[in-house]
Protein backbone atom coordinates (compact mmCIF):
# COMPACT_ATOMS: atom_id res chain seq x y z
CA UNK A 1 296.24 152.41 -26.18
CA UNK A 2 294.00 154.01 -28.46
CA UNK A 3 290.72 152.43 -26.71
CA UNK A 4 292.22 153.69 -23.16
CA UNK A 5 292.25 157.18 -24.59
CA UNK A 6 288.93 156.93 -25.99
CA UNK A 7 287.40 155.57 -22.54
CA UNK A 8 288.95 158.68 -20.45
CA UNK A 9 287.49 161.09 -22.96
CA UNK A 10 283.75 159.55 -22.10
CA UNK A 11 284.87 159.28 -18.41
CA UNK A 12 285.03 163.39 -18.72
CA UNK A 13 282.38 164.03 -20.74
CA UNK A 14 279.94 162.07 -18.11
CA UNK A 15 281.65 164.56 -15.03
CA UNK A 16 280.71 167.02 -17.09
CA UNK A 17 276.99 166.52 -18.03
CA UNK A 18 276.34 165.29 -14.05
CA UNK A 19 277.89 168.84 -12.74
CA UNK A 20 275.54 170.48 -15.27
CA UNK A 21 272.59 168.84 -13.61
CA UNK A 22 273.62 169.49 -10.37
CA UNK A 23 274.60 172.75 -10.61
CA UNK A 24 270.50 174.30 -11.39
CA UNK A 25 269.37 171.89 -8.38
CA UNK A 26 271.53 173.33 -5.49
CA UNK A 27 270.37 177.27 -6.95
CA UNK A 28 266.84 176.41 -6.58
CA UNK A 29 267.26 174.83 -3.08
CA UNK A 30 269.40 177.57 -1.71
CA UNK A 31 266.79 179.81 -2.88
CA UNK A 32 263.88 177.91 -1.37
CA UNK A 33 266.24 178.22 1.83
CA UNK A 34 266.16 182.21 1.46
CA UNK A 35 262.37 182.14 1.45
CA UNK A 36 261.71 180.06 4.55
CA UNK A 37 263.86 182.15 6.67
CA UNK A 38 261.90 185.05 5.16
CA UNK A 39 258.38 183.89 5.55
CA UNK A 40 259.27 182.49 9.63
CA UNK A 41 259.18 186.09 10.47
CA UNK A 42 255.85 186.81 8.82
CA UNK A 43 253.80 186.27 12.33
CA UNK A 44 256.51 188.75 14.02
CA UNK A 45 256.76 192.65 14.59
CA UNK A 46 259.98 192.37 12.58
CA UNK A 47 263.14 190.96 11.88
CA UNK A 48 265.10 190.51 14.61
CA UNK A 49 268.11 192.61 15.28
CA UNK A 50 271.53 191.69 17.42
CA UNK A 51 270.95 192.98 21.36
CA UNK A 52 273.04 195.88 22.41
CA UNK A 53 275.04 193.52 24.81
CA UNK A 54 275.57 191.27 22.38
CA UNK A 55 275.10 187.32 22.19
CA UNK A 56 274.41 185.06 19.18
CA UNK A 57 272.00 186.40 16.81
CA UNK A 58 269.92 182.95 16.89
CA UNK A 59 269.39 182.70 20.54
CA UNK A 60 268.34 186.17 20.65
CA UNK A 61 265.55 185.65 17.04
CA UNK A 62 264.37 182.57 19.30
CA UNK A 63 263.06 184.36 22.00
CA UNK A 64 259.77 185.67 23.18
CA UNK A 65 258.68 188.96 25.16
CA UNK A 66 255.07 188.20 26.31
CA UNK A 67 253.84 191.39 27.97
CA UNK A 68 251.28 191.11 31.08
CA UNK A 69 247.73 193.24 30.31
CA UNK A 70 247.81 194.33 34.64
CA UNK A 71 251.26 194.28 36.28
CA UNK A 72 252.00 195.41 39.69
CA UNK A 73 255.11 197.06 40.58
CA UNK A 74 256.73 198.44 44.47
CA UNK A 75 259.45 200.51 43.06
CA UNK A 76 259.91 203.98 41.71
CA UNK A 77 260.89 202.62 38.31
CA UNK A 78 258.50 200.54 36.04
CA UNK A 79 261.16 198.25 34.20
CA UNK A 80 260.39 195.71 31.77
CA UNK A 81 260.63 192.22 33.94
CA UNK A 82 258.01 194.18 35.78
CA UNK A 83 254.97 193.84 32.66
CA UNK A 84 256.25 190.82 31.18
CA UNK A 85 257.92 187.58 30.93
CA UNK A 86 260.85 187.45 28.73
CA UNK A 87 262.21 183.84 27.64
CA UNK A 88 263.77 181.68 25.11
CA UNK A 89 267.45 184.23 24.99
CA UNK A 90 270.47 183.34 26.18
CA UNK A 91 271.29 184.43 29.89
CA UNK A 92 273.10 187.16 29.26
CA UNK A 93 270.70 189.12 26.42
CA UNK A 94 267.39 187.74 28.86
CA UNK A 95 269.26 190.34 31.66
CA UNK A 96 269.81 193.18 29.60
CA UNK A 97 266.35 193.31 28.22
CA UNK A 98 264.68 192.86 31.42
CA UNK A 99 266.70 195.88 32.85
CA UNK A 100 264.58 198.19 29.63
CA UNK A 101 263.19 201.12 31.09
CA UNK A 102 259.90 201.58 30.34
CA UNK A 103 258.77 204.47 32.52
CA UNK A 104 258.55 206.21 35.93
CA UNK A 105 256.44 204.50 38.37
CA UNK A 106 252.72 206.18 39.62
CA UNK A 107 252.15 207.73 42.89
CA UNK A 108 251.45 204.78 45.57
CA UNK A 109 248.34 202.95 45.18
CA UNK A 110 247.80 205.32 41.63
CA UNK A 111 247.35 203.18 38.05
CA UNK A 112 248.55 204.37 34.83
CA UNK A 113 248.04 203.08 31.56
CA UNK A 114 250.18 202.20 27.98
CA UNK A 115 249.45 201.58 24.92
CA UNK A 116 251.18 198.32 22.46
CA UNK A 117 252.21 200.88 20.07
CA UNK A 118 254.08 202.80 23.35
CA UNK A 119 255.55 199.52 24.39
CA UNK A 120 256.74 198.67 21.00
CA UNK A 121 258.53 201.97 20.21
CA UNK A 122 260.79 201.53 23.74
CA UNK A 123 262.15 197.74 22.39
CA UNK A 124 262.13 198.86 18.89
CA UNK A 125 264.45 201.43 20.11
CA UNK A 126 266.48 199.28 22.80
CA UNK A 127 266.87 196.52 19.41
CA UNK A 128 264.66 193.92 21.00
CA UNK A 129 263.94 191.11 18.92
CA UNK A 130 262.50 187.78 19.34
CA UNK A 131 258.50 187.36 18.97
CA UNK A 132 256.51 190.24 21.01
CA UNK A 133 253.41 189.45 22.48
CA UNK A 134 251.54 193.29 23.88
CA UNK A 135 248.23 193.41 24.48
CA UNK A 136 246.26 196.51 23.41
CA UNK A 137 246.54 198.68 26.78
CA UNK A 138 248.95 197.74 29.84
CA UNK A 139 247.79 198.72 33.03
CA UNK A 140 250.52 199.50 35.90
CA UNK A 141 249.14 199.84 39.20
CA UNK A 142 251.74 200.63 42.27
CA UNK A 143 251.29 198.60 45.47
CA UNK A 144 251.10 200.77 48.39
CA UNK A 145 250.19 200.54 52.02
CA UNK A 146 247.25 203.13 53.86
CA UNK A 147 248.12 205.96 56.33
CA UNK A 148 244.45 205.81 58.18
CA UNK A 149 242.97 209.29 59.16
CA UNK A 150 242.36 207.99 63.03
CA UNK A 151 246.32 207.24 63.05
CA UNK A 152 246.88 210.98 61.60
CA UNK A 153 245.19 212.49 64.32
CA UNK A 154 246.90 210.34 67.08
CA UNK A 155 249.92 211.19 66.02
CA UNK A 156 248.96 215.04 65.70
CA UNK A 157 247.63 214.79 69.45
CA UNK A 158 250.75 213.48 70.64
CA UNK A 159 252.68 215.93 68.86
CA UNK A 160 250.45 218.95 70.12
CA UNK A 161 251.05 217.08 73.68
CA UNK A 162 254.74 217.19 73.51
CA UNK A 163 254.96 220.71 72.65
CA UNK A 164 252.44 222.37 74.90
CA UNK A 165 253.59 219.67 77.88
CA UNK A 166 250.01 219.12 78.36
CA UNK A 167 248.45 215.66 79.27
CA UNK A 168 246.53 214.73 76.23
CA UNK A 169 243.55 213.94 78.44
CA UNK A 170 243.39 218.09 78.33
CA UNK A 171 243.51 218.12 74.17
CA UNK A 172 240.95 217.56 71.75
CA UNK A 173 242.00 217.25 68.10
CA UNK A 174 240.02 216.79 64.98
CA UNK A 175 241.46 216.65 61.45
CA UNK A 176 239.10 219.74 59.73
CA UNK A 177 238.87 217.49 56.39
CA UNK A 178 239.01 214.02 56.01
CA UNK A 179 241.98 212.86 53.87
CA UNK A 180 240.41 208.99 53.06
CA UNK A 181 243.62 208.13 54.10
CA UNK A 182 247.16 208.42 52.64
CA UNK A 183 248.67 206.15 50.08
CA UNK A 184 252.55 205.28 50.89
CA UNK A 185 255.38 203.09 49.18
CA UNK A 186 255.26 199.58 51.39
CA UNK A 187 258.00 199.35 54.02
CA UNK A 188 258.22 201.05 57.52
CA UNK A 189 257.19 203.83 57.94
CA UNK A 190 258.02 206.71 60.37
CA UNK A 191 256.63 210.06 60.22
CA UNK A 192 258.06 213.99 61.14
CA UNK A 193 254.94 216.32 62.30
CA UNK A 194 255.90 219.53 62.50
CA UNK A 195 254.01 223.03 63.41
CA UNK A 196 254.70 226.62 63.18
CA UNK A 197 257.03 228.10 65.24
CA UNK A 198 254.51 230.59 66.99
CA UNK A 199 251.61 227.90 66.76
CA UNK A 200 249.53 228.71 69.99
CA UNK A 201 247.03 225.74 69.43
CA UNK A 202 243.60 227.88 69.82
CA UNK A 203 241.55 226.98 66.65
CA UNK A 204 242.31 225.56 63.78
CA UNK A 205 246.71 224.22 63.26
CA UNK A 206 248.35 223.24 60.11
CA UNK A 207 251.16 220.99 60.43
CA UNK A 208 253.64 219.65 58.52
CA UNK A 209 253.99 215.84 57.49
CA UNK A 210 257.37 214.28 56.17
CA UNK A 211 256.76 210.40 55.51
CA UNK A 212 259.85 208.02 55.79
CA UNK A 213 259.48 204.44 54.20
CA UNK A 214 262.73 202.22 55.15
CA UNK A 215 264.71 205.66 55.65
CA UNK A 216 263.76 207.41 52.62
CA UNK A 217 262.27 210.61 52.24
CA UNK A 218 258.80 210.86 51.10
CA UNK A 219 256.88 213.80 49.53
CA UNK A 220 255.71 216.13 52.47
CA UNK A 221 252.19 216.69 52.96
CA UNK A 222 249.57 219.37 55.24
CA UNK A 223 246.72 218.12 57.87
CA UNK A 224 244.65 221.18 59.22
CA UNK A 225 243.03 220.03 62.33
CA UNK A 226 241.20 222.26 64.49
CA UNK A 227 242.74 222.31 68.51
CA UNK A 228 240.96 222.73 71.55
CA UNK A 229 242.85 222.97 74.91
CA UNK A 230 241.61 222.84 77.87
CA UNK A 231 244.08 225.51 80.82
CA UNK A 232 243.64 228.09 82.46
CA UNK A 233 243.20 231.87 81.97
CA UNK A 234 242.96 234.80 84.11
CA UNK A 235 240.02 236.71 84.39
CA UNK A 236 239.14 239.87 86.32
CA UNK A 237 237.43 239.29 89.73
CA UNK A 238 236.63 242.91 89.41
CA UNK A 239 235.87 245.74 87.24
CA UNK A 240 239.38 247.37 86.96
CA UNK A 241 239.94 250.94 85.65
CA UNK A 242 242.87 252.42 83.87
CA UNK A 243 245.86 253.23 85.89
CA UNK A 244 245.08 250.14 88.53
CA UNK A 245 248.31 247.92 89.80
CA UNK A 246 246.39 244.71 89.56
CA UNK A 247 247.26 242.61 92.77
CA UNK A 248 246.14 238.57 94.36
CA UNK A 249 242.88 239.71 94.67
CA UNK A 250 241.94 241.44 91.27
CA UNK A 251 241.90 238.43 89.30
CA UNK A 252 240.45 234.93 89.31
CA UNK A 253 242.00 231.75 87.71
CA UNK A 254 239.59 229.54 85.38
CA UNK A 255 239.87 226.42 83.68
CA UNK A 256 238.69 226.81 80.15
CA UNK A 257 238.72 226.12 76.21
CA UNK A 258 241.23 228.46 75.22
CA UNK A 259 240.31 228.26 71.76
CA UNK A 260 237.54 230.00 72.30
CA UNK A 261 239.12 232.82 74.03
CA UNK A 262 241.07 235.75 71.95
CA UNK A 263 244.77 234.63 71.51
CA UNK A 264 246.77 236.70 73.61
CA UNK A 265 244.84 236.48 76.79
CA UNK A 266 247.04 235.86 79.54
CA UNK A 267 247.29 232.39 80.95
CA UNK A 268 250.11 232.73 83.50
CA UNK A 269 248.98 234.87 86.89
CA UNK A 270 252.48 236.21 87.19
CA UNK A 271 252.49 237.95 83.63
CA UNK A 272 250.14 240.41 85.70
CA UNK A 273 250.88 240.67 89.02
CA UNK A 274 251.86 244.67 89.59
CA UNK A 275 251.00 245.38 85.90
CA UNK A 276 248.66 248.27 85.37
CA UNK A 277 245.71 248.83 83.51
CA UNK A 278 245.95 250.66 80.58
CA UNK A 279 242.51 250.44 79.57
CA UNK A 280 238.95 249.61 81.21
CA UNK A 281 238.36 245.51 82.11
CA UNK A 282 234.92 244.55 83.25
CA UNK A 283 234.17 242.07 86.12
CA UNK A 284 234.18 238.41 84.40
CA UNK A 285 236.50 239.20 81.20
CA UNK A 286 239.84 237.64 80.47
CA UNK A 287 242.78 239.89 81.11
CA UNK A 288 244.53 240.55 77.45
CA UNK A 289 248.17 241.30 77.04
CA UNK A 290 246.54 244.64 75.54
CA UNK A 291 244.93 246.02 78.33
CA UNK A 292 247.94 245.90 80.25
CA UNK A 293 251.16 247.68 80.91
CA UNK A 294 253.85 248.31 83.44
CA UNK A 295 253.76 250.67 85.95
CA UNK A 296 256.37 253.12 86.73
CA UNK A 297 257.26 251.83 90.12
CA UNK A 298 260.62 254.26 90.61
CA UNK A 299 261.06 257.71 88.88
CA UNK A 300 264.02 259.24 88.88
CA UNK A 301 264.88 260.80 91.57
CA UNK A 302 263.14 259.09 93.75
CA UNK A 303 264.57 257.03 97.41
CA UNK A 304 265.25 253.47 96.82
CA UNK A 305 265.99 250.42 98.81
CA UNK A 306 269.50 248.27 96.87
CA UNK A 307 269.02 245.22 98.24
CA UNK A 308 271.79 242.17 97.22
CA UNK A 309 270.74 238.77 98.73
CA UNK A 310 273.27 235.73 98.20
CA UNK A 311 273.13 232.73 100.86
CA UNK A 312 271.88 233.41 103.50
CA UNK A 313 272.72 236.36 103.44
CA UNK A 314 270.32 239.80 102.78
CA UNK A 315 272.63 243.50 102.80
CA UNK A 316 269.96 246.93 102.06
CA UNK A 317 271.26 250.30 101.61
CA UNK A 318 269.49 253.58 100.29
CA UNK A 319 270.21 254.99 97.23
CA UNK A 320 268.82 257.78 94.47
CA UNK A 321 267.41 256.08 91.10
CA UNK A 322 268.93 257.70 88.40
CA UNK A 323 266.39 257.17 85.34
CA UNK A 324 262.40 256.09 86.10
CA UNK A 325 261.74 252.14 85.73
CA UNK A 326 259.06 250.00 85.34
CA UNK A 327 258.86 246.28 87.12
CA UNK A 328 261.90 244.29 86.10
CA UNK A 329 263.85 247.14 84.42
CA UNK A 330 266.95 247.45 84.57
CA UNK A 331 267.93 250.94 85.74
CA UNK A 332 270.64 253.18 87.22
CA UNK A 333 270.61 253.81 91.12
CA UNK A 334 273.65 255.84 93.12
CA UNK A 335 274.68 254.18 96.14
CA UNK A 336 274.10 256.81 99.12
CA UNK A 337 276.72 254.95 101.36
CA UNK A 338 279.34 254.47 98.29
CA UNK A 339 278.07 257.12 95.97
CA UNK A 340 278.63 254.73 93.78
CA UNK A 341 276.80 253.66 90.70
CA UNK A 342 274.91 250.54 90.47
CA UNK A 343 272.83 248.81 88.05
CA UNK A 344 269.94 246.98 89.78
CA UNK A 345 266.06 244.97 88.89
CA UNK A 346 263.11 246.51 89.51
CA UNK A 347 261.22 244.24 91.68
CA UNK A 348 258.53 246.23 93.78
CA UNK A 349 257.55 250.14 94.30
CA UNK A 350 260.85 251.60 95.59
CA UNK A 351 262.82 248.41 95.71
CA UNK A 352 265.87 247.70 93.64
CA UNK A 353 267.65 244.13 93.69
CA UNK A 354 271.40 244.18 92.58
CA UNK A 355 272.81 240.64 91.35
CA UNK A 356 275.59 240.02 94.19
């Protein structure tokens, strides 16, 4: 009994001496532990920090953002799958920190460039960790596609063509400066030309270009282009003097480049048929809205022929104009037959036509 009790007691006293041995080695190796973790970090920007969207904090520490020095990109956005490669995270934290924002994109076929220290501040401040690789300077160039300056002008001359219904065989076009071309987003493009509402094409035009790429609406831009048209004018075949009612044979029709003629000469021969001349034209010069006015062909008072024509069909009576008119006024006559008051077109010296 007494040597049972004596053999426990050493039994405990052994536990007791091995757990005190034990005890110092398993501090020391956790500690060696702490400084392993510590030092496997030393090559990084910094400790690693959980992703916004979550995952385990070891996939996400395993990971490695290696940053492109030249990246192109096609979209108004620069995001970060579009400068580097990002690998080693889980699915789900690889999406999210491909999705950083990084900046706005440059104009088509325009570069811009970022520093490491830029780069580093956006994932320090989205919480990417993992090992970053930046070089010094990132250089973002964004693809684009060339609007040529020969396809500007076509498409000017066929827009001058389709407002002035002219045959472009009668327009010459030429851009006034050379744009090298113009830089657009790739996809299709379309293109809006538009031009002043009073534009008469005789010298130099601006119009106004709205690009479209796959739908969307482009920034707007200006081509000045200088316009020659070949038409006609009218001329005088004679000298006329003031108070002349130009008829056929006072004027000539020419074919010429009517951007070398003032702009409101008159280009149409019945714009001056039974106009008169208000001031002096000599033999040879284009007629000018300016030099002309119209006559008085009625004063009041004076006999008139009404005349109403429908199909066929021609009626004239006399009547008394009521107010003076000039050709295609509208004035008042009195009816002799009726006396009656009518309201009739001046159309010739003593004529008067009343819509039937």
């Amino acid at each position: 009994m007494l040597n049972a009790i004596k053999t426990n007691r050493l039994n405990m006293l052994l536990l007791l001496v091995l757990f005190a041995v034990a005890f110092p080695l398993s501090a020391a190796a956790g500690e060696d532990a702490s400084v392993v973790a510590s030092n496997s970090y030393a090559s990084g920007a910094a400790a690693p920090t959980a992703p916004h969207t979550g995952g385990s904090e070891q996939a996400y520490a395993s990971g490695v953002i290696e940053v492109r020095p030249d990246a192109l990109v096609y979209g108004e956005q620069v995001l970060l799958k579009n400068i580097a490669r990002v690998r080693g995270f889980d699915p789900s934290t690889k999406a999210s920190l491909e999705l950083i924002y990084i900046s706005q994109s440059p104009n088509p076929g325009r570069e811009q460039n970022f520093s490491r220290r830029y780069i580093e501040k956006i994932l320090a401040s989205r919480g990417a960790g993992g090992e970053w690789k930046i070089p010094e300077n990132v250089k973002i160039s964004r693809a684009s596609q060339k609007f040529s300056d020969e396809v500007l002008e076509k498409m000017l001359l066929d827009a001058v063509s389709e407002r002035t219904g002219l045959d472009k065989s009668r327009i010459s076009l030429k851009m006034a400066r050379k744009t090298g071309g113009v830089a657009l987003p790739k996809g299709e493009i379309s293109m809006q030309v538009e031009f002043p509402s009073d534009e008469r094409f005789n010298g130099l035009s601006t119009a106004k270009i709205t690009p479209y790429v796959n739908g969307k609406e482009e920034r707007a831009f200006f081509v000045t282009a200088r316009v020659d048209i070949q038409g006609e004018a009218i001329f005088a075949a004679r000298e006329l003097n003031r108070d002349d009612v130009i008829g056929p044979e006072d004027i000539e029709i020419r074919e010429v480049s009517l951007s070398r003629l003032p702009s409101n000469v008159i280009r149409n021969p019945e714009e001056v048929m039974g106009m008169m001349v208000a001031a002096r034209v000599r033999q040879g010069e284009p007629l000018r809205t300016t030099a002309l006015e119209a006559p008085e062909l009625i004063k009041r008072g004076d006999l008139v022929q009404i005349v109403v024509e429908t199909r066929g069909m021609r009626v004239e009576s006399r009547g008394i104009a009521k107010e003076n008119g000039r050709m295609r006024d509208v004035i008042k006559v009195m009816n002799m037959g009726s006396n009656k008051i009518v309201y009739g077109q001046v159309t010739a010296v003593g004529e008067v036509r009343v819509p039937f």
